[in-house]
Protein backbone atom coordinates (compact mmCIF):
# COMPACT_ATOMS: atom_id res chain seq x y z
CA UNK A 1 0.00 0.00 0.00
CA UNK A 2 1.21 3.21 -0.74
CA UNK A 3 -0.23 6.58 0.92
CA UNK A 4 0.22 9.18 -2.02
CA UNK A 5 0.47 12.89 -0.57
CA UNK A 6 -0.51 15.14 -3.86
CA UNK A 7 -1.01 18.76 -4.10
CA UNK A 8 -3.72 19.98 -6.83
CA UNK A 9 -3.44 20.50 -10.36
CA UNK A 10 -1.23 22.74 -12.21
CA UNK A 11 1.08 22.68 -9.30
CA UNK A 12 3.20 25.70 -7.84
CA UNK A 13 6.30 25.65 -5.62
CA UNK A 14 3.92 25.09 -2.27
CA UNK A 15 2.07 22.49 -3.72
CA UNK A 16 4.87 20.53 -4.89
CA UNK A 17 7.63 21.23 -1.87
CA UNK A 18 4.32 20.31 0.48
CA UNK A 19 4.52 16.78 -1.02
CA UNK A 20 7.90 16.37 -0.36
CA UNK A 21 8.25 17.90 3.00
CA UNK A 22 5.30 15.83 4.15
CA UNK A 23 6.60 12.61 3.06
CA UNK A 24 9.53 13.18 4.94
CA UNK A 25 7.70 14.12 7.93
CA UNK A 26 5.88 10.68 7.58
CA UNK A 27 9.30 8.60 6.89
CA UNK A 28 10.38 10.30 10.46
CA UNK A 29 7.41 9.06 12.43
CA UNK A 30 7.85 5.98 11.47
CA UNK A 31 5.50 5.63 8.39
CA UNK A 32 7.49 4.95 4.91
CA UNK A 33 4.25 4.44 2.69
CA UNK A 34 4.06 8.18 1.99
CA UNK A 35 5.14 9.17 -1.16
CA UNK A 36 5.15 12.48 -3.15
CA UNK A 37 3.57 12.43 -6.16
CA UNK A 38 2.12 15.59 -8.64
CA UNK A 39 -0.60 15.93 -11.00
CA UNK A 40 1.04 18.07 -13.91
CA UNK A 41 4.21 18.91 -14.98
CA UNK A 42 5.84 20.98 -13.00
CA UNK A 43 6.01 25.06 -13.94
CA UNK A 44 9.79 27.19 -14.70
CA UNK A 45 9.64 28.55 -11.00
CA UNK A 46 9.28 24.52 -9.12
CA UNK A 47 11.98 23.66 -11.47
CA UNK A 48 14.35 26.50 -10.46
CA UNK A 49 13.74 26.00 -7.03
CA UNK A 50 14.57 22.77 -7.23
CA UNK A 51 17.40 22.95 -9.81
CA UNK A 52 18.97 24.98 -7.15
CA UNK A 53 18.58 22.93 -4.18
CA UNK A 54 19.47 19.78 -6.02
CA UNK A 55 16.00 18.00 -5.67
CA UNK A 56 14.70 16.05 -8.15
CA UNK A 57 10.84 16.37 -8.52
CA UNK A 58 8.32 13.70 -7.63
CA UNK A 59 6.52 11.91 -10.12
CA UNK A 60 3.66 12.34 -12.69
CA UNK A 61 0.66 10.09 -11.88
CA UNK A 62 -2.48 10.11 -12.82
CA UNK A 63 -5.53 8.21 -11.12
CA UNK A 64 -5.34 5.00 -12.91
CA UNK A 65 -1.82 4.42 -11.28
CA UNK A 66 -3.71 4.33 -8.16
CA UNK A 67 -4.83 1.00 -6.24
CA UNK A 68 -7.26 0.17 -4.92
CA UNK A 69 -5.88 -0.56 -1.55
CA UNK A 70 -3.67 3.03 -1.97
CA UNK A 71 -4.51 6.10 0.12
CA UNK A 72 -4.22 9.72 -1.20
CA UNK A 73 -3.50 12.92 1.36
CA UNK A 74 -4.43 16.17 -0.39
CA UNK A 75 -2.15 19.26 0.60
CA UNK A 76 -2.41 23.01 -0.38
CA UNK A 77 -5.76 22.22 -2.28
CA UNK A 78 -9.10 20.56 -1.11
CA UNK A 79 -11.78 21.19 -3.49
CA UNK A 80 -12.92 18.52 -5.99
CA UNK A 81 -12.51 20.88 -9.05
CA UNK A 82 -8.08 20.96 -7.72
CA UNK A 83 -8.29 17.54 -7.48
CA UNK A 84 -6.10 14.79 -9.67
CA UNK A 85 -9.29 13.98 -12.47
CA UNK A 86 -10.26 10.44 -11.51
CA UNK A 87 -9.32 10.02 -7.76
CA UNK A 88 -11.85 7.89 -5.55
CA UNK A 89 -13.07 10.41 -3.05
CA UNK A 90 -13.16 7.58 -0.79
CA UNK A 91 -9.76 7.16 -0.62
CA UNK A 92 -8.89 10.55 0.37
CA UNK A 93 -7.56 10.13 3.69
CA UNK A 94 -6.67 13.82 4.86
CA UNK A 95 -6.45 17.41 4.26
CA UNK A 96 -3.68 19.21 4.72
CA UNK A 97 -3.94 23.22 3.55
CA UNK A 98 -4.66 26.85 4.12
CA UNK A 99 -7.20 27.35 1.70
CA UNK A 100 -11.04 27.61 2.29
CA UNK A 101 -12.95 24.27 2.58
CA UNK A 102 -15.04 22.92 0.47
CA UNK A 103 -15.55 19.34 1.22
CA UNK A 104 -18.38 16.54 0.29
CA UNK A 105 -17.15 13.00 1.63
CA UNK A 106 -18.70 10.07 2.42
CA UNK A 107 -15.85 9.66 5.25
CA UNK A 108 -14.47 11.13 8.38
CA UNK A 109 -10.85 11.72 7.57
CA UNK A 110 -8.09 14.18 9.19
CA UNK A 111 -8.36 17.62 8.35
CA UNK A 112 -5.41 20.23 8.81
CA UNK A 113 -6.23 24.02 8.11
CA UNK A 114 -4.54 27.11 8.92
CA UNK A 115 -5.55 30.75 8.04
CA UNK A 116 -1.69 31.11 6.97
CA UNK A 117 0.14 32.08 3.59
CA UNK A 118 1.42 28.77 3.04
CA UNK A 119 0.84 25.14 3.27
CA UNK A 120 4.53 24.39 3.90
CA UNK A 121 4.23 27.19 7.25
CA UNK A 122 1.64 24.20 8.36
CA UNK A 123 4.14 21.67 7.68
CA UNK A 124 7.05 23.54 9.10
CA UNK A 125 5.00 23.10 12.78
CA UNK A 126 4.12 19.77 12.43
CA UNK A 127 7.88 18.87 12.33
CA UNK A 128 8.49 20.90 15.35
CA UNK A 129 5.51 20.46 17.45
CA UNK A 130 7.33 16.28 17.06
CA UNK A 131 10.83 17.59 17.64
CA UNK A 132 11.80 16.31 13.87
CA UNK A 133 14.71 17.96 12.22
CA UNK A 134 14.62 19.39 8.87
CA UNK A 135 17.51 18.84 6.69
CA UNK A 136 19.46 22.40 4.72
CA UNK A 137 18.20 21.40 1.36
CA UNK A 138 14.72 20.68 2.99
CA UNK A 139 14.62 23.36 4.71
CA UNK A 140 15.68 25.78 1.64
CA UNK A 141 12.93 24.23 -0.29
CA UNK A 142 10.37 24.72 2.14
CA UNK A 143 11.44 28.02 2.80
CA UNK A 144 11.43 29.34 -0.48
CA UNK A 145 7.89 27.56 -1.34
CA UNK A 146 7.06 29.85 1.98
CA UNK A 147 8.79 32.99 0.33
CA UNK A 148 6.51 32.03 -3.30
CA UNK A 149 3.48 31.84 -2.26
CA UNK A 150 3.32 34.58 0.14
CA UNK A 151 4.85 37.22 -2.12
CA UNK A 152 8.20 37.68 -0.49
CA UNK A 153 6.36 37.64 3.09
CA UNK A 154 4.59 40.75 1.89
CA UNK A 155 1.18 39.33 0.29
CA UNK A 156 -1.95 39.85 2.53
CA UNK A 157 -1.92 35.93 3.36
CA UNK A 158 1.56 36.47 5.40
CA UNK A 159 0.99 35.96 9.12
CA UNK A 160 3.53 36.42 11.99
CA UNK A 161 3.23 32.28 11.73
CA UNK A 162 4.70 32.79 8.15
CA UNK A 163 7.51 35.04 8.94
CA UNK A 164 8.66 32.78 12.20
CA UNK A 165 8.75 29.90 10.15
CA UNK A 166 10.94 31.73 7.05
CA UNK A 167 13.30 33.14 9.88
CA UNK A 168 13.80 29.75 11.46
CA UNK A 169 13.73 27.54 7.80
CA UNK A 170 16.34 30.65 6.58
CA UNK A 171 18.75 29.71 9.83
CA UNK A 172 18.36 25.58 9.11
CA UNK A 173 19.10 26.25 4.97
CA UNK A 174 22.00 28.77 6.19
CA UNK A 175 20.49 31.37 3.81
CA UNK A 176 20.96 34.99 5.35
CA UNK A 177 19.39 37.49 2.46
CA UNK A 178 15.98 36.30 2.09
CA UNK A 179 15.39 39.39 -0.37
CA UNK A 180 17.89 38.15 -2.71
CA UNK A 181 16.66 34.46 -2.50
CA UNK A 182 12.66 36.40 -2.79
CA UNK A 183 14.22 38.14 -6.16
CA UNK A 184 15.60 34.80 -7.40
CA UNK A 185 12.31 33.21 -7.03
CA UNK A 186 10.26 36.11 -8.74
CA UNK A 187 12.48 36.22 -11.62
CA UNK A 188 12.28 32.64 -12.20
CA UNK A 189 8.13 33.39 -11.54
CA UNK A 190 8.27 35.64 -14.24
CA UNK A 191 9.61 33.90 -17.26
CA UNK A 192 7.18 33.50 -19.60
CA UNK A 193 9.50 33.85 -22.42
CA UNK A 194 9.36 30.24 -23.40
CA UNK A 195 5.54 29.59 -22.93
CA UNK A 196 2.85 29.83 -25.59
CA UNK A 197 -0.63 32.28 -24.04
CA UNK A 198 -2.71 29.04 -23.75
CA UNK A 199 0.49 27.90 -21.65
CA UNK A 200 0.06 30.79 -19.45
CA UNK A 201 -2.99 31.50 -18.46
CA UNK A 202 -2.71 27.84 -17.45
CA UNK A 203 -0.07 28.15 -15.76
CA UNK A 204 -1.21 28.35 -12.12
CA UNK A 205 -5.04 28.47 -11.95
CA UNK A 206 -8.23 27.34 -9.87
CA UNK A 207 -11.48 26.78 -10.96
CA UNK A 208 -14.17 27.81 -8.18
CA UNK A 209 -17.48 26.04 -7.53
CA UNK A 210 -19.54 30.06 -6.57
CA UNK A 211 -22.62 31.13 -7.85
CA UNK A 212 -21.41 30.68 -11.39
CA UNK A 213 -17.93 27.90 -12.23
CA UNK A 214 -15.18 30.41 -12.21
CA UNK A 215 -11.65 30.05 -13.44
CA UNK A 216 -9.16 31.98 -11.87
CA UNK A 217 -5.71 32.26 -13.41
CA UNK A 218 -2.68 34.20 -11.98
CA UNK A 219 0.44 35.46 -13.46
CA UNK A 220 3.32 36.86 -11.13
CA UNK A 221 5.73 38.82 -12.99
CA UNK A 222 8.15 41.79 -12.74
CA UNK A 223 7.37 42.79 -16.20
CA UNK A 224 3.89 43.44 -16.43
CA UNK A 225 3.41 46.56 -18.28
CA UNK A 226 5.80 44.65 -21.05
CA UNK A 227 3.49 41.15 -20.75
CA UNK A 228 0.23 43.58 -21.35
CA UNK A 229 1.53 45.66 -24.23
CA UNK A 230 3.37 42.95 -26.29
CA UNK A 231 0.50 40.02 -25.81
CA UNK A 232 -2.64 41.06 -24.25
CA UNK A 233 -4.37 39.86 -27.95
CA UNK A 234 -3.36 36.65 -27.62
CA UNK A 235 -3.76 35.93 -23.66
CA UNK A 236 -7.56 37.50 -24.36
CA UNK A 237 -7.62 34.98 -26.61
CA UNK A 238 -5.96 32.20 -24.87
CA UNK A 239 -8.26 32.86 -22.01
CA UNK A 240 -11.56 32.93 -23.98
CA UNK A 241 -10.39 29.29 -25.08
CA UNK A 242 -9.74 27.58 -22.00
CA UNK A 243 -13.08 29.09 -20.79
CA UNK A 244 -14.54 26.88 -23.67
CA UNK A 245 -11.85 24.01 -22.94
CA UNK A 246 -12.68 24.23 -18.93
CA UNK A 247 -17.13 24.37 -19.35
CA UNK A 248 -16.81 27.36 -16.95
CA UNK A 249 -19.29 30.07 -17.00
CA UNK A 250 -16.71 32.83 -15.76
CA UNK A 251 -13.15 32.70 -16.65
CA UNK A 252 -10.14 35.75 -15.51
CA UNK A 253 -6.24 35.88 -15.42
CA UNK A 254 -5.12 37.91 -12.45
CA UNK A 255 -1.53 39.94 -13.96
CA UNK A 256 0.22 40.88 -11.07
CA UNK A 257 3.49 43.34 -10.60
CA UNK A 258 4.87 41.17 -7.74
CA UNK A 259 7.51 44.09 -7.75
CA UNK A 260 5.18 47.40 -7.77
CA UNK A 261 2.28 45.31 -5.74
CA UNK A 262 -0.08 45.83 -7.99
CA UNK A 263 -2.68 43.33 -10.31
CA UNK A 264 -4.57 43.77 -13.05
CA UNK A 265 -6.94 41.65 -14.14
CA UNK A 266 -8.12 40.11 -17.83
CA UNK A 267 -11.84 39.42 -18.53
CA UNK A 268 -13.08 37.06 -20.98
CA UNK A 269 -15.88 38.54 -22.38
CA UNK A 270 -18.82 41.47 -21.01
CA UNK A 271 -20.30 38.81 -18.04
CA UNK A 272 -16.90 38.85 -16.42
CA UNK A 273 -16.38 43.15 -17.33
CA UNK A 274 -20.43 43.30 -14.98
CA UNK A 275 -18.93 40.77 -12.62
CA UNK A 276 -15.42 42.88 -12.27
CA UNK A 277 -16.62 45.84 -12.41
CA UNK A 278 -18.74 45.69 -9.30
CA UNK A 279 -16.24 43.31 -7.36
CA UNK A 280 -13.47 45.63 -7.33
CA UNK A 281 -15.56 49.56 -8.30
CA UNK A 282 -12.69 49.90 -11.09
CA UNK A 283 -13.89 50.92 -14.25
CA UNK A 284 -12.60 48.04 -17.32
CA UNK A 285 -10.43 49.35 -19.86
CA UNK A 286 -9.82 47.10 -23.15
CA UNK A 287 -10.84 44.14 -21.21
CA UNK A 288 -8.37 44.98 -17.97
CA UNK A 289 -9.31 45.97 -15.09
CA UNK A 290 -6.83 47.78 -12.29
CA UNK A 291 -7.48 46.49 -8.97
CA UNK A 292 -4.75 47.85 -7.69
CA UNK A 293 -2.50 46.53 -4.68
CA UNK A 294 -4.43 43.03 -4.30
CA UNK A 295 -1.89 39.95 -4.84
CA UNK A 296 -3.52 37.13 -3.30
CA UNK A 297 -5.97 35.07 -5.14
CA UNK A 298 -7.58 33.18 -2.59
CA UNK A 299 -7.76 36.67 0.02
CA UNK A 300 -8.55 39.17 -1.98
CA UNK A 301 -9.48 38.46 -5.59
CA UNK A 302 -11.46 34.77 -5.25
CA UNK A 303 -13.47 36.67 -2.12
CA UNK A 304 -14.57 39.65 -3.89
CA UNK A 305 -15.57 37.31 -7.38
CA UNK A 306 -17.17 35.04 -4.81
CA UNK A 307 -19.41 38.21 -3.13
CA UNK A 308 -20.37 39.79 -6.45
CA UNK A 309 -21.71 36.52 -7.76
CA UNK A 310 -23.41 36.37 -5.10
CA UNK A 311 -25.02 39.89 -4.76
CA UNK A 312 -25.91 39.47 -8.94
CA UNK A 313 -28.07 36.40 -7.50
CA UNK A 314 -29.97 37.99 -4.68
């Protein structure tokens, strides 16, 4: 039996270092069944990361590698619509994440969830709440999966939890300038260079189960201004396309300035302009919309999507 720990599709840095740190946390305590496993190919910021820290990254499955007699621990994602397409929910055996819940099982299973900016923050106390030790290359991982996903510490997510657990990950890893390692990260974020528009507005997304099925996809970048003037055309219509490709009823790519702190985000057709519009009161402007200083997906934009829908449907 093998108990596969999976974060959801189109996986980031968290999702994918959450795997790995997890298993090892298991292997510790005695329990060498869990293994790290992804759903997609991994994107050109997991594979710096790990490039640089000389991990190698777990493996592709899909559900039909999965027996029968195999358990599966979600982390950093619990929704069905994250999930690996296939999986028996009745093998899901645990939760581990920081996201919103949105659970329908036919089980009891064990449930870990922390208002914090990353999953791997969550992770970080499990090992010390056992008194485990964290190796320097697991610990730079982990560390700079914290760093990712919480904007260099500076996205709305980031709690003092966060910030302890990048001090005390930074001193394990022997890393000292956390803004340089930040920099490294977001430049390695931002390369689009070598991906097609379909590619990225792919590239990290959620679909959400609100009022209406809502994709959500998010682009970091230091270069945004250059992203929207050379190739808004062709994200507009990348993203109109994988509305069709995903059956959603609303789809949007967040663009943020991880530098400047500041997003702006693509609609797909009029519905999403009436939906934007009265999320964020910002006028839309060639099928943008400036919402200013809001970074975090599942904080600030998801909520505010979530509320509008809502408010349309009263």
């Amino acid at each position: 039996m093998k108990h596969y720990i999976i974060g959801h599709q189109k996986p980031d840095l968290d999702s994918v270092v959450a795997a790995i740190s997890l298993a090892d946390f298991f292997k510790q305590i005695g329990d060498p069944t869990g293994t790290p496993v992804i759903a997609d190919p991994i994107n050109p910021e997991t594979e710096y990361v790990l490039n640089k820290f000389n991990q190698t990254p777990p493996p592709i499955i899909s559900a039909k590698d999965i027996k029968q007699e195999d358990q599966i621990l979600l982390v950093d994602h619990n929704e069905e619509d994250q999930r690996l397409p296939g999986i028996d929910p009745d093998q899901i055996s645990g939760v581990i994440d920081h996201h919103k819940l949105n659970l329908n099982l036919n089980q009891p299973i064990s449930v870990t969830t922390k208002p914090w900016g990353s999953t791997n923050t969550i992770i970080y106390y499990k090992f010390t709440r056992y008194n485990l030790s964290i190796s320097p290359t697991l610990a730079a991982l982990m560390l700079s999966a914290i760093l990712s996903d919480t904007v260099g510490l500076k996205s709305a997510t980031t709690t003092n939890k966060d910030r302890h657990a990048a001090r005390k990950l930074a001193k394990l890893a022997n890393i000292e300038n956390l803004d340089s390692l930040t920099l490294e990260i977001f430049k390695a974020k931002s390369n689009l260079d070598s991906l097609d528009a379909i590619s990225i507005v792919k590239n990290d997304y959620k679909v959400f189960d609100f009022a209406k099925r809502t994709f959500i996809g998010q682009i970091e970048t230091v270069e945004q201004q250059e992203l929207i003037s050379k190739r808004l055309p062709e994200l507009l219509a990348a993203l109109k396309q994988v509305k069709q490709e995903q059956h959603v009823d609303l789809a949007f790519l967040a663009i943020s300035d991880i530098l400047n702190a500041n997003t702006k985000l693509l609609l797909a057709s009029d519905e999403e302009n009436n939906v934007a519009q009265s999320a964020f009161s910002s006028s839309v402007d060639n099928n943008l919309i400036d919402i200013g200083p809001k970074l975090s997906r599942k904080k600030e934009i998801a909520p505010a999507i979530e509320k509008a829908l809502d408010n349309t449907n009263k």
